[in-house]
Each structure stands twice: as structure tokens, then as C-alpha cells.
PDB file of N, CA and C in Angstrom:
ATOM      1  N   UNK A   1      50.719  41.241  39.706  1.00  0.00           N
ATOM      2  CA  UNK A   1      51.235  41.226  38.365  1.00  0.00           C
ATOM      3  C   UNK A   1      50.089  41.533  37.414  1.00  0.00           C
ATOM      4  N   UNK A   2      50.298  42.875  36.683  1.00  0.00           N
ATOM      5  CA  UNK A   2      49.128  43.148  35.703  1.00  0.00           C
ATOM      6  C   UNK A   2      49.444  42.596  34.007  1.00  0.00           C
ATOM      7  N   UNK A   3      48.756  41.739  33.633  1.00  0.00           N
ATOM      8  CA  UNK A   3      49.396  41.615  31.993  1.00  0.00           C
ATOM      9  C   UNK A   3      48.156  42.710  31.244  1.00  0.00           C
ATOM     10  N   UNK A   4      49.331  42.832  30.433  1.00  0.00           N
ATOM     11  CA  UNK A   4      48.435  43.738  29.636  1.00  0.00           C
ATOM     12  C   UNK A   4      47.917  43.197  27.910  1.00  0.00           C
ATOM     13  N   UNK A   5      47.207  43.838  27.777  1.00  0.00           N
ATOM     14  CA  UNK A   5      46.678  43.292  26.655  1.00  0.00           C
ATOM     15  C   UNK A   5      47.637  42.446  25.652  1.00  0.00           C
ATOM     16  N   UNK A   6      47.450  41.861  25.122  1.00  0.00           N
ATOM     17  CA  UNK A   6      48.639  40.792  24.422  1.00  0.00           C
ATOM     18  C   UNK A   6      48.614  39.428  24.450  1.00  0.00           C
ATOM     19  N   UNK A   7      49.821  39.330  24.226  1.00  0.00           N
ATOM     20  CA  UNK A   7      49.890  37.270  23.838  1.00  0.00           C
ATOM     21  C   UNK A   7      50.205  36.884  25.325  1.00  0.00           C
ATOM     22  N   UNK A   8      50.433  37.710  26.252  1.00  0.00           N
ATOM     23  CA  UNK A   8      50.995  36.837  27.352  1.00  0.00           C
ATOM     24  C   UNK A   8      49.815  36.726  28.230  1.00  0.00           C
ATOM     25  N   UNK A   9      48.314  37.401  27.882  1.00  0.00           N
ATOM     26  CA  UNK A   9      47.144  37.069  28.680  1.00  0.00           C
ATOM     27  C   UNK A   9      46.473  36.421  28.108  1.00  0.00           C
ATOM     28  N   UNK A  10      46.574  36.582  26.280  1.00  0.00           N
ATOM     29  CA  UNK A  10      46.072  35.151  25.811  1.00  0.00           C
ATOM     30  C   UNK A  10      46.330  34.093  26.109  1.00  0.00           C
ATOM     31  N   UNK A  11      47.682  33.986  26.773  1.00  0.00           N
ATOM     32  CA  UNK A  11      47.988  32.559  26.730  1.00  0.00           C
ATOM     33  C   UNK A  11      48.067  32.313  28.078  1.00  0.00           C
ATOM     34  N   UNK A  12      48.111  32.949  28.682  1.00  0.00           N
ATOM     35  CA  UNK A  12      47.606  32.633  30.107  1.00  0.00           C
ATOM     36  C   UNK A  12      46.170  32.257  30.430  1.00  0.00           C
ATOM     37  N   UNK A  13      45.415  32.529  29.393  1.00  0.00           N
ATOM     38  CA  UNK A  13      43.707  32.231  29.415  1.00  0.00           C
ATOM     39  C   UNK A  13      43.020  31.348  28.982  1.00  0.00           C
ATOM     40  N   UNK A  14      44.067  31.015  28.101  1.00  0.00           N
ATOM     41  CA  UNK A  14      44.172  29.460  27.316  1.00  0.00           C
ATOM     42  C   UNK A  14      44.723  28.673  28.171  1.00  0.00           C
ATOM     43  N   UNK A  15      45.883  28.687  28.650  1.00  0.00           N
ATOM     44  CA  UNK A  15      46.483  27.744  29.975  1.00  0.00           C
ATOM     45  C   UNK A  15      45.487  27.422  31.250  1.00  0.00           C
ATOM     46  N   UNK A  16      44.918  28.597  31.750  1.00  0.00           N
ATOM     47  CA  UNK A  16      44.031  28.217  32.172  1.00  0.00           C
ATOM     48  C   UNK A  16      43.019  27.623  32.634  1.00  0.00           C
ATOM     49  N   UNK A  17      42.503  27.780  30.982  1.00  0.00           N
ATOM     50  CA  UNK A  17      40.971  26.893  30.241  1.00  0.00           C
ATOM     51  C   UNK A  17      41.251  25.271  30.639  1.00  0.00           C
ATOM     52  N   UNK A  18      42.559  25.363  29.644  1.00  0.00           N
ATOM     53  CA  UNK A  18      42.671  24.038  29.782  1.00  0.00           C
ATOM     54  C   UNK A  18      43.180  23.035  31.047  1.00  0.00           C
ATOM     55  N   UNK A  19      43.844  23.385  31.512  1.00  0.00           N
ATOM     56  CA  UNK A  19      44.120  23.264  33.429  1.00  0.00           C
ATOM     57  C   UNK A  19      42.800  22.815  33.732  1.00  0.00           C
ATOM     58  N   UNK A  20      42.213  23.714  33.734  1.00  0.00           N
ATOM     59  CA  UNK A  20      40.518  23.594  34.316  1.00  0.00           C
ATOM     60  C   UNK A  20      39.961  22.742  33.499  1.00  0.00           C
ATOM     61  N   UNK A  21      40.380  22.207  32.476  1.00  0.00           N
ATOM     62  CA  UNK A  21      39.074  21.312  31.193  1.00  0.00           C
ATOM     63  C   UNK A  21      39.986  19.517  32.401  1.00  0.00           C
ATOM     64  N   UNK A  22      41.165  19.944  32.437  1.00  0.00           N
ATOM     65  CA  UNK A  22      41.936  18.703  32.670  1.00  0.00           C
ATOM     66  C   UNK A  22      41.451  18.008  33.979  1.00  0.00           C
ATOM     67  N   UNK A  23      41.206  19.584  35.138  1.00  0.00           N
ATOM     68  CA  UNK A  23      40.792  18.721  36.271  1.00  0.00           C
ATOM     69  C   UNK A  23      39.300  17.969  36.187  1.00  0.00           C
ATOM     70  N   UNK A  24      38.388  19.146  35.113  1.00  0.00           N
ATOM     71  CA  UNK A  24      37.195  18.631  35.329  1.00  0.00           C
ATOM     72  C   UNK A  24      37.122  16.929  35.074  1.00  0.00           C
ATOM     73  N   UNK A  25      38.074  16.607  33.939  1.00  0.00           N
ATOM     74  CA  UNK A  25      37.361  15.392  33.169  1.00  0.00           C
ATOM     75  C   UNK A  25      38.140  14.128  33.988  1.00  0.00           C
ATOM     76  N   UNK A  26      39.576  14.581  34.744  1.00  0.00           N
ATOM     77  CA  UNK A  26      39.868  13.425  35.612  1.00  0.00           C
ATOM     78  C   UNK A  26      39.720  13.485  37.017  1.00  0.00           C
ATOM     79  N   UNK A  27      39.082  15.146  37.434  1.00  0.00           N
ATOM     80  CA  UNK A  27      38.392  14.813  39.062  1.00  0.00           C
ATOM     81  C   UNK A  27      36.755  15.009  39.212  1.00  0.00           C
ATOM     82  N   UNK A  28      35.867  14.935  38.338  1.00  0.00           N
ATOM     83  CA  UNK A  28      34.680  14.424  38.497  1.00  0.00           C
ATOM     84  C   UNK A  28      34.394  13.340  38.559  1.00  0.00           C
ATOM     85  N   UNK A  29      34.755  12.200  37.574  1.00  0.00           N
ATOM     86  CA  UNK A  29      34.211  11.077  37.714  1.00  0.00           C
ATOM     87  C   UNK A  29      34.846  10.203  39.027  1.00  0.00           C
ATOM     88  N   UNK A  30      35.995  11.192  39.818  1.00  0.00           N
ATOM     89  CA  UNK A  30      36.462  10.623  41.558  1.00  0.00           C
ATOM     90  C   UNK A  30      35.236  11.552  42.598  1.00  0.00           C
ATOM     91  N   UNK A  31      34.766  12.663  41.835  1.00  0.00           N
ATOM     92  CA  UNK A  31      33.858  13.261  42.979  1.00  0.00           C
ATOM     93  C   UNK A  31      32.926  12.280  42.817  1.00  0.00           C
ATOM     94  N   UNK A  32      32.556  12.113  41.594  1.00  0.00           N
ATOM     95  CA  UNK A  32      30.805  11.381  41.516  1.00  0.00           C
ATOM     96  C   UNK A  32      31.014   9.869  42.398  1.00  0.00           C
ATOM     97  N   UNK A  33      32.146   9.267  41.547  1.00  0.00           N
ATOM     98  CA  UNK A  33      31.963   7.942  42.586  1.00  0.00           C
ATOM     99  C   UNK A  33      31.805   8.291  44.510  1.00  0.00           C
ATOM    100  N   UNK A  34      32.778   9.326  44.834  1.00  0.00           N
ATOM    101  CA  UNK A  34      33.029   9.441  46.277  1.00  0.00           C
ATOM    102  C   UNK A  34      31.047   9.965  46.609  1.00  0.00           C
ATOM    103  N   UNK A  35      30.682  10.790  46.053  1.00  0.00           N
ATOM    104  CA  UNK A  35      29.200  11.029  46.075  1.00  0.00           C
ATOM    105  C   UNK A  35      28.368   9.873  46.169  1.00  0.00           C
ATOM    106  N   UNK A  36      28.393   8.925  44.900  1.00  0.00           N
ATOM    107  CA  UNK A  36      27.921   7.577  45.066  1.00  0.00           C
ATOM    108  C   UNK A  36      28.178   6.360  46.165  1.00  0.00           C
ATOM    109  N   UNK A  37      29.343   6.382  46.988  1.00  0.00           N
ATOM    110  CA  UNK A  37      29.872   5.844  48.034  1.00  0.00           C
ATOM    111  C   UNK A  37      29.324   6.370  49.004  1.00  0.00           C
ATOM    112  N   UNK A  38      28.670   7.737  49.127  1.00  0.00           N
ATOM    113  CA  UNK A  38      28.201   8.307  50.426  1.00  0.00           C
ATOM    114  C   UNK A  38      27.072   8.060  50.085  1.00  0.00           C
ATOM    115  N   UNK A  39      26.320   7.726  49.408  1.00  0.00           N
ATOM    116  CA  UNK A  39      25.102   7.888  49.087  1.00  0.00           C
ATOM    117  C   UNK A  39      24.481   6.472  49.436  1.00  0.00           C
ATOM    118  N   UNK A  40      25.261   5.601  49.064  1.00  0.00           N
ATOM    119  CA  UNK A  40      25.536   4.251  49.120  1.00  0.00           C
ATOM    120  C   UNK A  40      24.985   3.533  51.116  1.00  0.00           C
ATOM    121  N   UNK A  41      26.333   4.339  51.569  1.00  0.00           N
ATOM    122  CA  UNK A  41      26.157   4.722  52.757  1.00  0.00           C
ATOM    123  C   UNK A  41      24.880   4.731  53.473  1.00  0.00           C
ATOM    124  N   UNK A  42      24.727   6.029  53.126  1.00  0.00           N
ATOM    125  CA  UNK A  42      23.624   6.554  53.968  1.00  0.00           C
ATOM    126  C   UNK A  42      22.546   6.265  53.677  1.00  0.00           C
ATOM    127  N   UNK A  43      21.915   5.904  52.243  1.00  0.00           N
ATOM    128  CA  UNK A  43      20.428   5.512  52.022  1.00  0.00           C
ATOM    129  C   UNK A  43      19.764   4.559  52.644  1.00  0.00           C
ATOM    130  N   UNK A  44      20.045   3.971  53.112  1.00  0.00           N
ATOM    131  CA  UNK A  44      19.115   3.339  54.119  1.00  0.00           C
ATOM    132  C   UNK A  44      18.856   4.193  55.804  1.00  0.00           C
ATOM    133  N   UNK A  45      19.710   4.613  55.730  1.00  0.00           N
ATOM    134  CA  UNK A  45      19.238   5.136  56.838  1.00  0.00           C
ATOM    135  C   UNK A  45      18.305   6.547  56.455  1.00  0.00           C
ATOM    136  N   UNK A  46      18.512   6.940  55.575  1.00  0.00           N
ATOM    137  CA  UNK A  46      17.712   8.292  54.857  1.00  0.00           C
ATOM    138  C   UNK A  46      16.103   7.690  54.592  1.00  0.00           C
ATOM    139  N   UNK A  47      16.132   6.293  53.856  1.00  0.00           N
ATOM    140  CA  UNK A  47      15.052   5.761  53.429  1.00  0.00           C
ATOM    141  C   UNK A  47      14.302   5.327  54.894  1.00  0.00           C
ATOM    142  N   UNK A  48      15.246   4.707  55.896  1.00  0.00           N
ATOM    143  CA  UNK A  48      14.584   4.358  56.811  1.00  0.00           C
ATOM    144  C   UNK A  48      13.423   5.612  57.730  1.00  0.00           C
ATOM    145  N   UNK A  49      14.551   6.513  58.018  1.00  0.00           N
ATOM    146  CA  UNK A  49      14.197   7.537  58.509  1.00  0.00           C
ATOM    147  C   UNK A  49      12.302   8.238  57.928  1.00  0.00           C
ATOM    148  N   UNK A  50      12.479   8.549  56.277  1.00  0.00           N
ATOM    149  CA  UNK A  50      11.321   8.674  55.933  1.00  0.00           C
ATOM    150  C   UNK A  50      10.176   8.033  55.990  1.00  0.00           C
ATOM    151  N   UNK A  51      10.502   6.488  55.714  1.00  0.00           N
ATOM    152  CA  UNK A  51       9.533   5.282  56.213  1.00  0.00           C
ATOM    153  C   UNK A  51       8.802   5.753  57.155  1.00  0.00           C
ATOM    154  N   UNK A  52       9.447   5.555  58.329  1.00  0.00           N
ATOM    155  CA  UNK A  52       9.068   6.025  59.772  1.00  0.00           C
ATOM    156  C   UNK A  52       8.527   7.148  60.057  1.00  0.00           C
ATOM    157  N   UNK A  53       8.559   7.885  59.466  1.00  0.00           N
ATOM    158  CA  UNK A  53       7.763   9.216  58.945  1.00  0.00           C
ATOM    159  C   UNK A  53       6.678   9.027  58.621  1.00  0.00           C
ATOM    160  N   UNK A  54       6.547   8.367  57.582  1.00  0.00           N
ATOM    161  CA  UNK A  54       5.188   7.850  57.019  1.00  0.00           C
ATOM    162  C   UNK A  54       4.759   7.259  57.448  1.00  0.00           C
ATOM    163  N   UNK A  55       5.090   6.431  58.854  1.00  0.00           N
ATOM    164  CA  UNK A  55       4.124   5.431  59.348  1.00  0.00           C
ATOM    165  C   UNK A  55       3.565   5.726  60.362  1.00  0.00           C
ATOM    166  N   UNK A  56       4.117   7.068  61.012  1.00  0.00           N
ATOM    167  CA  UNK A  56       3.945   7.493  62.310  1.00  0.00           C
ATOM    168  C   UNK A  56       2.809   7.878  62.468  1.00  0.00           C
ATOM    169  N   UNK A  57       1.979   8.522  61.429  1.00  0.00           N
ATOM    170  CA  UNK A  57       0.816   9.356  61.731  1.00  0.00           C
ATOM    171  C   UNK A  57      -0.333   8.528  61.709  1.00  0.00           C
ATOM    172  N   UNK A  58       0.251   6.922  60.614  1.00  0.00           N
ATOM    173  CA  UNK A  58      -0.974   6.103  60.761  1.00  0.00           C
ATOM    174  C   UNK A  58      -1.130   5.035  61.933  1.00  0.00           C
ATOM    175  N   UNK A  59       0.503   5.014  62.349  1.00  0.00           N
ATOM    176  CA  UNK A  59       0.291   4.055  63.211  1.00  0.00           C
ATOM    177  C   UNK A  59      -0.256   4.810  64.738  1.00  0.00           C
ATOM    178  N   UNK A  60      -0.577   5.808  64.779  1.00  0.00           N
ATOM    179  CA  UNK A  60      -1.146   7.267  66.081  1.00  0.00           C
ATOM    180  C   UNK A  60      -2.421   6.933  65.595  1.00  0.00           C
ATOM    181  N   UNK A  61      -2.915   7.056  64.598  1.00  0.00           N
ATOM    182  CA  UNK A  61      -4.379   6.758  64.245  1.00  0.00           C
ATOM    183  C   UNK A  61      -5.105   5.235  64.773  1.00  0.00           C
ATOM    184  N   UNK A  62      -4.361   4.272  64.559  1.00  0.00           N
ATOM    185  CA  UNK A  62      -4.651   2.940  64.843  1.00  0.00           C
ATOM    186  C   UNK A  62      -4.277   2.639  66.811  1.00  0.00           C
ATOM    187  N   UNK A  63      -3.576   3.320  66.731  1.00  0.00           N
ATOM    188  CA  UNK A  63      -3.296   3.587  68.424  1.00  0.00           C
ATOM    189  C   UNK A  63      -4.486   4.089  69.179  1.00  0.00           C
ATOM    190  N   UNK A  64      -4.783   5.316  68.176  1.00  0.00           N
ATOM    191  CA  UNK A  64      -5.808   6.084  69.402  1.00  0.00           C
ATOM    192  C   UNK A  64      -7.149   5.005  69.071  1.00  0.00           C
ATOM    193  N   UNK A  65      -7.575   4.919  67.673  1.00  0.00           N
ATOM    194  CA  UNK A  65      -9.332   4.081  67.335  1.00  0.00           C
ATOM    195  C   UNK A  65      -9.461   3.116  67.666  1.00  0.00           C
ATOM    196  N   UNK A  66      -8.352   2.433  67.680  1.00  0.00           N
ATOM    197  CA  UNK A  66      -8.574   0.846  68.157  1.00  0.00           C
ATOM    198  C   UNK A  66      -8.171   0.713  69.556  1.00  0.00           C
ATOM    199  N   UNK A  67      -7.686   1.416  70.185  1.00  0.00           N
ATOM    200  CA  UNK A  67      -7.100   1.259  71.085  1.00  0.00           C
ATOM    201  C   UNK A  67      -5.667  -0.140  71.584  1.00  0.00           C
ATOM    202  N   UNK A  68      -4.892  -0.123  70.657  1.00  0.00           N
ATOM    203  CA  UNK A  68      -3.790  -1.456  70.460  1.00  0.00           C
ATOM    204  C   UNK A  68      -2.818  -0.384  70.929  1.00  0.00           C
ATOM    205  N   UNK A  69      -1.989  -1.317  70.888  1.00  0.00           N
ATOM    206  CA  UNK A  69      -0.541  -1.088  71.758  1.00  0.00           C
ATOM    207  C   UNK A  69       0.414  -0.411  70.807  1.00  0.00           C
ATOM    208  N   UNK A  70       0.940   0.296  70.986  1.00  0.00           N
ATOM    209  CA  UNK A  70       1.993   1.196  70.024  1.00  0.00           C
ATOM    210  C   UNK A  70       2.830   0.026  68.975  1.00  0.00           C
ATOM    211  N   UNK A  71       3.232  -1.328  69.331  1.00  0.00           N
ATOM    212  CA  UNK A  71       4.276  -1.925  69.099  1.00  0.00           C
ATOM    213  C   UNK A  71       2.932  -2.950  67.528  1.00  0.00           C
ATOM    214  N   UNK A  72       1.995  -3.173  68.447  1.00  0.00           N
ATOM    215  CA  UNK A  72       0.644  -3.953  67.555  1.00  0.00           C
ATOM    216  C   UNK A  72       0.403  -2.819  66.515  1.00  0.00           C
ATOM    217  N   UNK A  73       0.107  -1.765  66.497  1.00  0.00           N
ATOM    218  CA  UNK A  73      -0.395  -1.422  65.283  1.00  0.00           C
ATOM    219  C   UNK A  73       0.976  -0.212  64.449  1.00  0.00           C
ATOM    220  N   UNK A  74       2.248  -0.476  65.559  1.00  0.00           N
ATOM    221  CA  UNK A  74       3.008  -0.042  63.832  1.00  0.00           C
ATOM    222  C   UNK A  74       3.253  -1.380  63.611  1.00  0.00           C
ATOM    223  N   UNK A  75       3.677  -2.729  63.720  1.00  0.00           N
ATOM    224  CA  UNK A  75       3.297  -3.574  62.689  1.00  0.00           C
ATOM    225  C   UNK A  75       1.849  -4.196  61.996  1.00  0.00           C
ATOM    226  N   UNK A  76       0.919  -3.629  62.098  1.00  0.00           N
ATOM    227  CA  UNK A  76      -0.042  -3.764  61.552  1.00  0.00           C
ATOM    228  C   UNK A  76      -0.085  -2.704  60.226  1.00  0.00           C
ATOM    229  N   UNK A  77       0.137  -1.773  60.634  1.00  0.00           N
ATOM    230  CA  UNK A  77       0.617  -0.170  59.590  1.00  0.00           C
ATOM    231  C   UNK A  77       2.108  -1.080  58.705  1.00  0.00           C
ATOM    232  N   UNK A  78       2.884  -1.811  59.295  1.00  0.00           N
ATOM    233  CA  UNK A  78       3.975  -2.092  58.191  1.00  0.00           C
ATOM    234  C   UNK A  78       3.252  -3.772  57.310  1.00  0.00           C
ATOM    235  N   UNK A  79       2.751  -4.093  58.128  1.00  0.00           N
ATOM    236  CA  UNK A  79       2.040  -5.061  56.992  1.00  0.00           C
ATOM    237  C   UNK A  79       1.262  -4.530  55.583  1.00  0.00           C
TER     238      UNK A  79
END
């Protein structure tokens, strides 16, 4: 269906607009919470994950110089 120039594509462009103004303002603040619920979720395990990241290279350092046990110096590295 082609409209042609006129009131019936103005107002189809306006109908539109606003359709689209309607979903934004009552289905974002359901995306953001559902975003915040996943986020909710998962951050600890995201935070954990990086932790452990960061501790790995020091607790390999304290492994190899001191010669301690893998289990002794990552809690020595988390103290």
C-alpha cells in the first residue's frame, strides 16, 4: 500500500509517533526493572568471578616464593 503525499501519511506518521512515544514510556520502565532483576541475579557471581581473577596472579606469586600450599596463600592474598 503506497500513500501518497497528503493527510493520510500525515496521519499515519503521527499515529505512529505516538504508538511508539506510548510503548516507550510504559515498556521501559518493565525492561529496566527486568534488566535490574538480572543484574540483581547475576552480580555476585560476575563480582565473584573477577575477584578471583584478581587474586589468582597474586596468590601464584605467594605459591611459587614462599613455597605454601595453594589453599594457605589464596587465603593469605584474601586477608
Amino acid at each position: 500500500m503506497k500513500f501518497k503525499n497528503g493527510p493520510v501519511k500525515i496521519i499515519a506518521v503521527v499515529i505512529a509517533a505516538i504508538l511508539l512515544g506510548v510503548c516507550v514510556y510504559f515498556g521501559f520502565p518493565r525492561l529496566l526493572r527486568a534488566f535490574g532483576f538480572l543484574v540483581s541475579l547475576f552480580l555476585p557471581f560476575i563480582l565473584g568471578y573477577v575477584f578471583s581473577m584478581l587474586v589468582n596472579p597474586l596468590a601464584d606469586k605467594l605459591q611459587r616464593r614462599l613455597k605454601l600450599p595453594r589453599g594457605v596463600s589464596a587465603v593469605l592474598v584474601l586477608v
